[in-house]
C-alpha atoms as a PDB file:
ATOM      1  CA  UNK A   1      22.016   1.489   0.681  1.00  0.00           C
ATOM      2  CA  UNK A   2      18.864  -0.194  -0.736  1.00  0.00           C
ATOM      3  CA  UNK A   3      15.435   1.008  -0.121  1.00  0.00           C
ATOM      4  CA  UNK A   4      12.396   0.245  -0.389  1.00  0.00           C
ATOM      5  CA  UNK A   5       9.060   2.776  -1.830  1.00  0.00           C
ATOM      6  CA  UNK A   6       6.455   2.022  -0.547  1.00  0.00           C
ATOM      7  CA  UNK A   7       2.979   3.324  -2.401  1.00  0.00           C
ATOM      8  CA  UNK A   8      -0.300   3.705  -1.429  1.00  0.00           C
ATOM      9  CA  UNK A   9      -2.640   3.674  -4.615  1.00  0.00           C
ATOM     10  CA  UNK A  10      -4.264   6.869  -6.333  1.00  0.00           C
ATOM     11  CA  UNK A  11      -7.612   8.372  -5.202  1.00  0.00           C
ATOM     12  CA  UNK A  12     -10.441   5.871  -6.255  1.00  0.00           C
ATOM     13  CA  UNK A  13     -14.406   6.570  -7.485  1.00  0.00           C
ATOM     14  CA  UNK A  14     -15.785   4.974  -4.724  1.00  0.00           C
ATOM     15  CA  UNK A  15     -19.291   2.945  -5.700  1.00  0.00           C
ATOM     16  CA  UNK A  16     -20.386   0.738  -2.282  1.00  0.00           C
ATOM     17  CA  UNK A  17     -22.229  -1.151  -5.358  1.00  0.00           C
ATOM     18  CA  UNK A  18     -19.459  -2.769  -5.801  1.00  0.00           C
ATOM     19  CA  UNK A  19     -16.696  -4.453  -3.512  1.00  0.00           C
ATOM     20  CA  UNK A  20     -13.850  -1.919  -3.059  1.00  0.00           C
ATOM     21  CA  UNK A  21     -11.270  -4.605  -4.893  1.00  0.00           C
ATOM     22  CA  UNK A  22     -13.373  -3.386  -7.942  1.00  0.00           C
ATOM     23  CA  UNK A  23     -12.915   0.230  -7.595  1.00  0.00           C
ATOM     24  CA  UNK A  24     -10.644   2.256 -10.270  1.00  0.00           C
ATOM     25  CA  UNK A  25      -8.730   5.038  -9.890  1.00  0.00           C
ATOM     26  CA  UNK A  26     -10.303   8.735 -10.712  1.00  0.00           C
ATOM     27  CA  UNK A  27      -8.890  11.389 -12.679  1.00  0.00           C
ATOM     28  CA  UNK A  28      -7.439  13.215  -9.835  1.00  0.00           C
ATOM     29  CA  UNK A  29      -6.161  10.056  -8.498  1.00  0.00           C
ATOM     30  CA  UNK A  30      -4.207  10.020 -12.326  1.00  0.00           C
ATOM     31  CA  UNK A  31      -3.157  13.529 -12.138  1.00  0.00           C
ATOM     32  CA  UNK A  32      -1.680  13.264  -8.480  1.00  0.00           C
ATOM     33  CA  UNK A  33      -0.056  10.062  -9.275  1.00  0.00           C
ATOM     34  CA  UNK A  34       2.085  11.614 -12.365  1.00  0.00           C
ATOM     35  CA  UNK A  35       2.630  14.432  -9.625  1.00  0.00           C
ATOM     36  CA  UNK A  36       4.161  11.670  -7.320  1.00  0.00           C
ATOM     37  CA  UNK A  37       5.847   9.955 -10.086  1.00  0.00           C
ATOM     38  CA  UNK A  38       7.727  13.643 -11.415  1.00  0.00           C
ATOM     39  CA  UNK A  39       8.664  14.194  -7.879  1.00  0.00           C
ATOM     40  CA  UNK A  40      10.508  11.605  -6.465  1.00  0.00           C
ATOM     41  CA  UNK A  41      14.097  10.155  -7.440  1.00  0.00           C
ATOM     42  CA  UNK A  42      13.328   6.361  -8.851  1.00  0.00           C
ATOM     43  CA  UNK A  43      17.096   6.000  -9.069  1.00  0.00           C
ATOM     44  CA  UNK A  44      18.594   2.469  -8.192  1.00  0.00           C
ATOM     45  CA  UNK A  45      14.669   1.330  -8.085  1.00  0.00           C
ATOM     46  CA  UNK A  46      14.750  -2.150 -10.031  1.00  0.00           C
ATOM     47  CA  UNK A  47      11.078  -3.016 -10.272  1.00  0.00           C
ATOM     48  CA  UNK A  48       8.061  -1.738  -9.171  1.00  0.00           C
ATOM     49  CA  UNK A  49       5.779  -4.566  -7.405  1.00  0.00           C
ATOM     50  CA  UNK A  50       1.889  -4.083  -7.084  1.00  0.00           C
ATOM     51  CA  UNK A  51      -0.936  -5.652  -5.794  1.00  0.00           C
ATOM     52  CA  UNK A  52      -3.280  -7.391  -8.271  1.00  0.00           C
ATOM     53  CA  UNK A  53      -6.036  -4.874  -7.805  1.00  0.00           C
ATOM     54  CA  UNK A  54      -7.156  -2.694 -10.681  1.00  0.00           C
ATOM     55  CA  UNK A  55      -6.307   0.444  -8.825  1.00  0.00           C
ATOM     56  CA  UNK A  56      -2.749  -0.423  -7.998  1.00  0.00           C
ATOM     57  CA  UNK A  57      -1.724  -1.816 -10.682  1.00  0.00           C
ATOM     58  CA  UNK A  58      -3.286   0.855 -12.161  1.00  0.00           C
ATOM     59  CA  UNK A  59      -0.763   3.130 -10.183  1.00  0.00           C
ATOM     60  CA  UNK A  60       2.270   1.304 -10.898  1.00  0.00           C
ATOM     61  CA  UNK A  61       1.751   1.467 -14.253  1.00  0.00           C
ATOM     62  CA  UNK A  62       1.674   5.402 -14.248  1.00  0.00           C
ATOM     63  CA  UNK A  63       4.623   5.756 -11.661  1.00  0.00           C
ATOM     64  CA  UNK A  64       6.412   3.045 -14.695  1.00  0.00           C
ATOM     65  CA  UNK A  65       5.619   5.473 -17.577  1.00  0.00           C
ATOM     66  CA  UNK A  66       7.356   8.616 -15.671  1.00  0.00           C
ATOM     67  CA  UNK A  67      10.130   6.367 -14.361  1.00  0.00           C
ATOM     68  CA  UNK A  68      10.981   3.603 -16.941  1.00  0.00           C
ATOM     69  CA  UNK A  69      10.930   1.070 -14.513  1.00  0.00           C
ATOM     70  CA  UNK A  70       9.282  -2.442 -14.847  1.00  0.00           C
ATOM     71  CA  UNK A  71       6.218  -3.577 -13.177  1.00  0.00           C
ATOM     72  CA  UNK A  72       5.366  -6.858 -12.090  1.00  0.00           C
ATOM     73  CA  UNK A  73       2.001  -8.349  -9.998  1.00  0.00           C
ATOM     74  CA  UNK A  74       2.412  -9.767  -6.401  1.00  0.00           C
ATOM     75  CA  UNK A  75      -0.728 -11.374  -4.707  1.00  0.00           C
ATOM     76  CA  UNK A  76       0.828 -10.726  -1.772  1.00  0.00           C
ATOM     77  CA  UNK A  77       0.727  -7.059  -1.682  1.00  0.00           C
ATOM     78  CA  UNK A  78      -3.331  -7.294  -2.281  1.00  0.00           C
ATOM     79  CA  UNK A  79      -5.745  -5.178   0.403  1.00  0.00           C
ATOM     80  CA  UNK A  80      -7.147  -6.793   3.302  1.00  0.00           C
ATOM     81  CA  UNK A  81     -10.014  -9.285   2.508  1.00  0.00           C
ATOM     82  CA  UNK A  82     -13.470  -7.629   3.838  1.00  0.00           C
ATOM     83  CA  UNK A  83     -17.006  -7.893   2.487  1.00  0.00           C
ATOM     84  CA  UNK A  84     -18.468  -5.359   0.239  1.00  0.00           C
ATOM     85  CA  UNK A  85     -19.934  -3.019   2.206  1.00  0.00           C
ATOM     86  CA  UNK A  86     -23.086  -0.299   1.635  1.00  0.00           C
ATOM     87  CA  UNK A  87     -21.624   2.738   3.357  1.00  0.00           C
ATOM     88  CA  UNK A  88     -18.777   5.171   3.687  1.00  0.00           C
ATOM     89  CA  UNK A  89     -19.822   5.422   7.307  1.00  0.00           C
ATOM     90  CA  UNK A  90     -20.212   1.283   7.683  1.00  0.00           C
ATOM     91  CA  UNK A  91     -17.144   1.140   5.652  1.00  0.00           C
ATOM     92  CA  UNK A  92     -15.130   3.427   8.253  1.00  0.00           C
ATOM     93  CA  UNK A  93     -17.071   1.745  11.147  1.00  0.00           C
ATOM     94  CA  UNK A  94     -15.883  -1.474  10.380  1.00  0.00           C
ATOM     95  CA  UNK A  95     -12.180  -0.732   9.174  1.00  0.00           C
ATOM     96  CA  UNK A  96     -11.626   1.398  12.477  1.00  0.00           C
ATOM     97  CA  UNK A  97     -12.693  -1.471  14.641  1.00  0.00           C
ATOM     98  CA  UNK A  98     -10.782  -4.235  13.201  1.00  0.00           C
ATOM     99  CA  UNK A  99      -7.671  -1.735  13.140  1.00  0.00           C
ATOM    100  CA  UNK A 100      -8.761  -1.433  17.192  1.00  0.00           C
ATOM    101  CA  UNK A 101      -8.211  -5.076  17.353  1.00  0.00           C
ATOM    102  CA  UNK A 102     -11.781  -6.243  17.058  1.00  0.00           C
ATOM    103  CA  UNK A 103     -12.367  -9.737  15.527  1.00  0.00           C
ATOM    104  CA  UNK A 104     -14.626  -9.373  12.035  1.00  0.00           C
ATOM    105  CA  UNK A 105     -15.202 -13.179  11.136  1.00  0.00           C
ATOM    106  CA  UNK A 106     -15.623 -11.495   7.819  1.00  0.00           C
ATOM    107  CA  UNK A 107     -12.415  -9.419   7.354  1.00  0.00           C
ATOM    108  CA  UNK A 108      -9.006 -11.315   6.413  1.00  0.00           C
ATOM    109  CA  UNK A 109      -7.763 -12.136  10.557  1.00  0.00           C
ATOM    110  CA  UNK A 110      -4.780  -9.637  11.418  1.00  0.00           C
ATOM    111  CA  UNK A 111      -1.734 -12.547  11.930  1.00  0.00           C
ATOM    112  CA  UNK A 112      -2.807 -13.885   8.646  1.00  0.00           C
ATOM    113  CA  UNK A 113      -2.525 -11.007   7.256  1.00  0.00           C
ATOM    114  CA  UNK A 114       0.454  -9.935   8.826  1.00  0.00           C
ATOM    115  CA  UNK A 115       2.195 -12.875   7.415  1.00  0.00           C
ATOM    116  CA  UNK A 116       1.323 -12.445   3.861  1.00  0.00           C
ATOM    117  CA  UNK A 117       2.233  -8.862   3.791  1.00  0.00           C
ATOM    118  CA  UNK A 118       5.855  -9.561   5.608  1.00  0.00           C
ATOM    119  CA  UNK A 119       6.378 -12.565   3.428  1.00  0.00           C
ATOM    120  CA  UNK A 120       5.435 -10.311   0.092  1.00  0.00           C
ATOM    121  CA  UNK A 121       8.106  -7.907   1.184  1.00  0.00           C
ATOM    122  CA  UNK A 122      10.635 -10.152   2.130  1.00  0.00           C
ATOM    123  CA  UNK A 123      10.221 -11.719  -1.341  1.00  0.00           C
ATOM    124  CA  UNK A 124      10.523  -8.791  -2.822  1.00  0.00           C
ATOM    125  CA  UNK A 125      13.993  -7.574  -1.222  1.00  0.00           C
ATOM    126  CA  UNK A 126      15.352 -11.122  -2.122  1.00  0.00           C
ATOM    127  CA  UNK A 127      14.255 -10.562  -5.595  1.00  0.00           C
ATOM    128  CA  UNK A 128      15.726  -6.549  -5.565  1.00  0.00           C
ATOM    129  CA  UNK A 129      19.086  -8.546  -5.007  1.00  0.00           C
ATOM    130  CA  UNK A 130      20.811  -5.537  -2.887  1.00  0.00           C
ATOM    131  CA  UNK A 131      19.050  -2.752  -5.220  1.00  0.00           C
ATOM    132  CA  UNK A 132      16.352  -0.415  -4.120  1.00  0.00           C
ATOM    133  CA  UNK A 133      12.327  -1.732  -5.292  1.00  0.00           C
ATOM    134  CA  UNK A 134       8.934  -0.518  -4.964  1.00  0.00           C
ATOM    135  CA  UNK A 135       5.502  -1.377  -4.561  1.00  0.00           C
ATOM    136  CA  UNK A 136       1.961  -0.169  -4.445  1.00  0.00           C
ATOM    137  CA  UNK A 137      -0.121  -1.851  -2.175  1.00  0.00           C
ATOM    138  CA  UNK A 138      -3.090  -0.315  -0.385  1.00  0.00           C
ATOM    139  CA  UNK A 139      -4.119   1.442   3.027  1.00  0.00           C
ATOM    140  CA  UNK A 140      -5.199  -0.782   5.631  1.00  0.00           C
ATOM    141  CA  UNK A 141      -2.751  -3.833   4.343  1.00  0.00           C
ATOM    142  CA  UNK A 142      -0.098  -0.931   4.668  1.00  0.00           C
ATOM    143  CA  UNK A 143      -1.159  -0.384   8.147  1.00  0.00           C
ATOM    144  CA  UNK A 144      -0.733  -3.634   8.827  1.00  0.00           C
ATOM    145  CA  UNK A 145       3.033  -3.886   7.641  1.00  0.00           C
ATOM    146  CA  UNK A 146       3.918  -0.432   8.954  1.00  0.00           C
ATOM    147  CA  UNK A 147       2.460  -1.953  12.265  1.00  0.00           C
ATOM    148  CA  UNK A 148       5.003  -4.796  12.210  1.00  0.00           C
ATOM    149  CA  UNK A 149       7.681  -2.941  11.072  1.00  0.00           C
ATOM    150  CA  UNK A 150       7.286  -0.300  14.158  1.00  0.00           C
ATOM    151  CA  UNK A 151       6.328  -2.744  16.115  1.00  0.00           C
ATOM    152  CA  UNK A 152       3.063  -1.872  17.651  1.00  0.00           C
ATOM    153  CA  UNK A 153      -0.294  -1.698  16.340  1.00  0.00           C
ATOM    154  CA  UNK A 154      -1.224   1.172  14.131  1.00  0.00           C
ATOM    155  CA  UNK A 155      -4.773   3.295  14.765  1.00  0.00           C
ATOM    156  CA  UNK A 156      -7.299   4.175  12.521  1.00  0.00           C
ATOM    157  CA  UNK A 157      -6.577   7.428  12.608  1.00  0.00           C
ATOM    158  CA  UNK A 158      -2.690   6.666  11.392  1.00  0.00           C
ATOM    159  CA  UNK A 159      -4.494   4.409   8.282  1.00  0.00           C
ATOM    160  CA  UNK A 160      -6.527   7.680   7.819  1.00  0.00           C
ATOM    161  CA  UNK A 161      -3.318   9.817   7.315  1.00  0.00           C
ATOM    162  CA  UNK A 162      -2.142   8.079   4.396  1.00  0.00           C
ATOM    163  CA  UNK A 163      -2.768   9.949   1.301  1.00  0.00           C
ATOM    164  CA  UNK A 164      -4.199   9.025  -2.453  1.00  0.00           C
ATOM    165  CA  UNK A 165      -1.153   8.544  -3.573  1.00  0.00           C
ATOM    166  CA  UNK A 166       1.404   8.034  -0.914  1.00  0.00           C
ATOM    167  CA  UNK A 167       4.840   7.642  -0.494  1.00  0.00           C
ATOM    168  CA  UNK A 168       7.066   6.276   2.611  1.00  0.00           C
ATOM    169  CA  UNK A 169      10.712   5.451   2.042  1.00  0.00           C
ATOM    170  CA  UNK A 170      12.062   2.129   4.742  1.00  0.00           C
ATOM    171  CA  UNK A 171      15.641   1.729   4.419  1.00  0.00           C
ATOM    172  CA  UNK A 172      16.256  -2.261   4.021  1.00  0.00           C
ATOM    173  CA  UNK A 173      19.745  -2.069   5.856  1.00  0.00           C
ATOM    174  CA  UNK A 174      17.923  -0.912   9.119  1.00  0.00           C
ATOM    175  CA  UNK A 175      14.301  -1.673   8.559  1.00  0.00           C
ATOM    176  CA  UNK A 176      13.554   1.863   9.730  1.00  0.00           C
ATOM    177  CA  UNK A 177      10.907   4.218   7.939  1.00  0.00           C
ATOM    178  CA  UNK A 178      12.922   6.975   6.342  1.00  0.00           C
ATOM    179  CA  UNK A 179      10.734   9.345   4.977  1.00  0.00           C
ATOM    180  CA  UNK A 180       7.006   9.389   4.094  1.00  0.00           C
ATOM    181  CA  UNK A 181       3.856   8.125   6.008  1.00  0.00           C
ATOM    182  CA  UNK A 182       4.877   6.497   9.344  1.00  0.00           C
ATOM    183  CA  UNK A 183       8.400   8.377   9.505  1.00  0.00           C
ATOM    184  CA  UNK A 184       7.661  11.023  12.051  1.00  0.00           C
ATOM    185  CA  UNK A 185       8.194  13.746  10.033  1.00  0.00           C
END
């Protein structure tokens, strides 16, 4: 029965200097993401898939030491597309509106990025080949595949409950969300 981890990236040092695609991961975001990495079974895991951003790859590469298992860079699993932006509170603003369903001719437009995100998965299960993988991706472009796999659209709030790091488990036989963020538990 193949699965498929799904990882939100470590705790980052914020700096609204900078757009959030820049932002690296902090020491506690290191220390919780060997926690994460101890923890969990990796077993039947073939590779671990991660967005190009410095903070997930970042991740995977930690999760890779613990576990032995490859890494490898998708595009597709890359955050939502949104401006840099000065605030926390302009930041949250913004996010929680566009989760709402508000239009932001500056974010990346939800179908869009509903197809990228499903297509990155879908190439990733072809390329697991019937074995389990895993990827680190990040919170609101997680959203927005956890909101097409359950099949409604996801609130801020639910984005907010994702942890630095986080872990949901979807089994690929029945598309359903096993464990982890999203599962109900």
């Amino acid at each position: 029965m193949a699965k498929l981890f799904v990882v939100r990236h470590a705790q980052v040092t914020v700096d609204f200097s900078i757009p959030p695609s820049e932002w690296r991961i902090s020491m506690e975001g290191i220390d919780a993401t060997k926690e994460l990495a101890l923890k969990e079974s990796w077993s039947d895991v073939s590779r671990i898939y991660h967005s190009p951003e410095s903070k997930a790859m970042a991740t995977a590469e930690i999760i890779s030491e613990f576990s032995g298992i490859p890494t490898m860079c998708m595009d597709d699993l890359r955050e939502l597309h949104i401006p840099a932006i000065q605030s926390e509170y302009e930041f949250l603003r913004r996010v929680g509106e566009y989760l709402g369903g508000a239009r932001d001719p500056e974010f990346e437009d939800w179908d869009e990025a509903t197809k990228r995100i499903v297509h990155g998965v879908q190439r990733i299960v072809t390329m697991a080949n019937g074995s389990s993988a895993a990827m680190v991706s990040h919170g609101r472009i997680l959203t927005v595949l956890f909101s097409h796999i359950l099949k409604r659209r996801l609130r801020v709030d639910e984005w907010k409950s994702i942890r630095f790091p986080d872990l949901s488990v979807v089994d690929l036989d029945t598309w359903t969300v096993e464990r982890g963020f999203f599962s109900g538990t």
